[in-house]
N, C-alpha and C. Protein backbone atom coordinates (compact mmCIF):
# COMPACT_ATOMS: atom_id res chain seq x y z
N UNK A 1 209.78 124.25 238.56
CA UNK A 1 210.95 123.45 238.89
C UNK A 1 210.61 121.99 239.14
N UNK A 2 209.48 121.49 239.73
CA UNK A 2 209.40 119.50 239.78
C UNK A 2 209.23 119.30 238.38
N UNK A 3 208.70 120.00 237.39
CA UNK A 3 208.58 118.93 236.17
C UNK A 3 210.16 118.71 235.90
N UNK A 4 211.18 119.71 236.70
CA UNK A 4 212.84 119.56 235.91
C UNK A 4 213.41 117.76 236.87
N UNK A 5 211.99 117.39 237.93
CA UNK A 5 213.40 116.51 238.67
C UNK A 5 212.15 115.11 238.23
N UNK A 6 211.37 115.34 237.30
CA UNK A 6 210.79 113.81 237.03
C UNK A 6 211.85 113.01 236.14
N UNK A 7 211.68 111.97 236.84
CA UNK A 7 212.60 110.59 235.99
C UNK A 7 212.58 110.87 235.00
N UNK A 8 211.13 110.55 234.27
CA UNK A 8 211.18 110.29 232.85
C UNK A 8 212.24 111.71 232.23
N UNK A 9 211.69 112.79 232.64
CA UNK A 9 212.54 113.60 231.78
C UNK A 9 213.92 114.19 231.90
N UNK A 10 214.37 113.49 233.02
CA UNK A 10 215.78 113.63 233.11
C UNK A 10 216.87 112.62 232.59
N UNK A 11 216.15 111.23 232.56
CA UNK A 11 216.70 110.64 231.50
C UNK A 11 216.70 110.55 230.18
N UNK A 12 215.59 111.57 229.63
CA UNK A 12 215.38 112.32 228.63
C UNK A 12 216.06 113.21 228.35
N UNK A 13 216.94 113.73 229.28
CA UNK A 13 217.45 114.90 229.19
C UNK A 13 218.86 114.21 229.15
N UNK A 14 218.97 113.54 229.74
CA UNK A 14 220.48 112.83 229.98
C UNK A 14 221.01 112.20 228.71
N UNK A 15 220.15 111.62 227.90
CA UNK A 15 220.35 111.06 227.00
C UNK A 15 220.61 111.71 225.66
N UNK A 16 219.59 113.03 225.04
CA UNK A 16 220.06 113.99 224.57
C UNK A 16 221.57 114.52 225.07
N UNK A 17 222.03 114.90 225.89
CA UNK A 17 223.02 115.37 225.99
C UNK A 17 224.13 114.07 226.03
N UNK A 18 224.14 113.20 225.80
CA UNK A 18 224.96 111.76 226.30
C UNK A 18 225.49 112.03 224.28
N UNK A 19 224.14 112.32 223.30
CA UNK A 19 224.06 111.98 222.29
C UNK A 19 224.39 113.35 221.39
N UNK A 20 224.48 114.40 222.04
CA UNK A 20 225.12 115.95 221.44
C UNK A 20 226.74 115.83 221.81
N UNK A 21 227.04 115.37 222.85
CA UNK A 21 228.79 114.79 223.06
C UNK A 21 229.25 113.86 222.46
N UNK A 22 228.52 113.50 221.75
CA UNK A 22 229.07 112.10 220.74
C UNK A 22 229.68 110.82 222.01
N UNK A 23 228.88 110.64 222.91
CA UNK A 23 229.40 109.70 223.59
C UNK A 23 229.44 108.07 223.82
N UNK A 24 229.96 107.33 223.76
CA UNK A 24 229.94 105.96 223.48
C UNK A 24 229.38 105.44 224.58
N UNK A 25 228.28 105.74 225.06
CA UNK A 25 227.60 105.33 226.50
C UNK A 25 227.05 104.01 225.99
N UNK A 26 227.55 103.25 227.25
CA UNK A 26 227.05 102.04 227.08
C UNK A 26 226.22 101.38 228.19
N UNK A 27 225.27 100.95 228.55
CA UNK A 27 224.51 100.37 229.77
C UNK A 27 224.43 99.08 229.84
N UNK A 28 225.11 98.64 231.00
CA UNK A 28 224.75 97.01 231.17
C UNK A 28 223.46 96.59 231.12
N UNK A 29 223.38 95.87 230.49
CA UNK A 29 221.48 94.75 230.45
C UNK A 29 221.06 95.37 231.70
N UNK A 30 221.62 94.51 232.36
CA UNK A 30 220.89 94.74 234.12
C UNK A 30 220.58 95.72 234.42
N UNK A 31 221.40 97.15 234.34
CA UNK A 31 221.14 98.51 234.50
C UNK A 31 219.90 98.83 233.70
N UNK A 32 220.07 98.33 232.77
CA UNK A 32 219.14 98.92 231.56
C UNK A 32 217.61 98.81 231.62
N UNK A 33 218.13 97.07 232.25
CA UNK A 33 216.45 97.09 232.18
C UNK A 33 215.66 97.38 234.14
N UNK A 34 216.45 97.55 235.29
CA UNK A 34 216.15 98.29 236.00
C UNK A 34 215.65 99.82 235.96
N UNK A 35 216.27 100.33 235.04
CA UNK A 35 216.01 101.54 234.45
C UNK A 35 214.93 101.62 233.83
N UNK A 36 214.71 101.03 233.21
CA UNK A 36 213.37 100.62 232.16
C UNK A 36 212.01 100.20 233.24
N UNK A 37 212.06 99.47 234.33
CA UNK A 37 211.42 99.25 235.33
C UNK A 37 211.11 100.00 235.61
N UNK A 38 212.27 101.01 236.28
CA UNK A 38 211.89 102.62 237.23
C UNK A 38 211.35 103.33 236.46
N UNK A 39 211.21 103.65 234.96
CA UNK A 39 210.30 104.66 234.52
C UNK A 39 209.25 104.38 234.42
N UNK A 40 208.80 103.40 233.81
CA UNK A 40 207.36 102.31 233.47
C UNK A 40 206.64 102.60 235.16
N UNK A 41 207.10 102.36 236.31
CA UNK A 41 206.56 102.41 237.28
C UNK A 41 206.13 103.56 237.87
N UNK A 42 207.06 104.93 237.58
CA UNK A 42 207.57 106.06 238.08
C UNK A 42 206.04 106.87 236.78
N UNK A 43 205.95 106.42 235.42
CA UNK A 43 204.91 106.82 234.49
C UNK A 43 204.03 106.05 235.44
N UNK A 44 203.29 105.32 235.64
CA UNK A 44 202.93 104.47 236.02
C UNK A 44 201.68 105.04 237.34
N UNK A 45 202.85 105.32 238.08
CA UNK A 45 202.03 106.09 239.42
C UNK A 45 201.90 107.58 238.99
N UNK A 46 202.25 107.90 238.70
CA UNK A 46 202.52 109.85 238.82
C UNK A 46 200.41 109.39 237.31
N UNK A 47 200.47 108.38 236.40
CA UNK A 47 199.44 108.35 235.98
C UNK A 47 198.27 108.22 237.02
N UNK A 48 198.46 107.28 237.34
CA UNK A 48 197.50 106.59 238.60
C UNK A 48 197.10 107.79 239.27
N UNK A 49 197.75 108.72 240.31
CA UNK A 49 197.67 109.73 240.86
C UNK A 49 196.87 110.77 240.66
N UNK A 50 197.01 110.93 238.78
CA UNK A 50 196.57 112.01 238.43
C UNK A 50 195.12 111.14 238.17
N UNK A 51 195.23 109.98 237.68
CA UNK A 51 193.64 109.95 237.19
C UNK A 51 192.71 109.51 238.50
N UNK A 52 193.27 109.53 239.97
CA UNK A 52 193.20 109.08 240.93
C UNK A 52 192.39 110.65 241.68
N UNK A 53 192.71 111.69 241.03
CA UNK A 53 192.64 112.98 241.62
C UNK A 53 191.32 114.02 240.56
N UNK A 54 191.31 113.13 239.43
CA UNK A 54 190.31 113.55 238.17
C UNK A 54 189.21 113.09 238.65
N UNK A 55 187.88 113.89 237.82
CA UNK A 55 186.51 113.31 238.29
C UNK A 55 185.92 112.01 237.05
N UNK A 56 187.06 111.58 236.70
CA UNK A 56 186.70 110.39 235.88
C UNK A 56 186.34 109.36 236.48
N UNK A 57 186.66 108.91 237.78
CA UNK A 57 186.30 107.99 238.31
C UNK A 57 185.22 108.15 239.17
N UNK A 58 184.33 109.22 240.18
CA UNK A 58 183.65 109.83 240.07
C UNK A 58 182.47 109.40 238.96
N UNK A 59 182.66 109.92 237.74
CA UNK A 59 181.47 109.90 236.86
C UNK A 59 181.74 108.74 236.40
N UNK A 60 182.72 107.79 236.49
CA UNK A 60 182.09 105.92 236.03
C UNK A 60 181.57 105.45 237.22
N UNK A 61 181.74 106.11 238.53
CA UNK A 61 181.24 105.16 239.40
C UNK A 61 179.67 105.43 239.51
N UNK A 62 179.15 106.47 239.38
CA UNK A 62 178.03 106.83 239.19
C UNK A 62 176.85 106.03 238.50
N UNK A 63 177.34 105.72 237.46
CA UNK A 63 176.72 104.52 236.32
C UNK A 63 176.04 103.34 236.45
């Protein structure tokens, strides 16, 4: 069930279905690109985290 409440894929999900209703959705600039912010950031950390929690950094620091 958390992979169903990540951003990225619920506006993934939102959008598919926006686009199976044939809907004339329209987003103001401003919205749009706030939106565009929140995922970039939201990918962003949830990356960070994971490579934050991997032994990749670990074995470069080693070097």
């Amino acid at each position: 069930m958390p992979s169903f409440v990540d951003p990225a894929i619920l506006f993934f999900v939102s959008g598919m279905l926006a686009d199976l209703l044939r809907s004339n959705l329209e987003i103001p600039p401003q919205i749009a690109r706030f939106l565009s912010l929140y995922l970039l950031m939201a990918l962003g950390l949830k990356g960070g985290f994971a490579l934050a929690q991997s032994c990749w950094l670990t074995i470069r620091a080693k070097r």
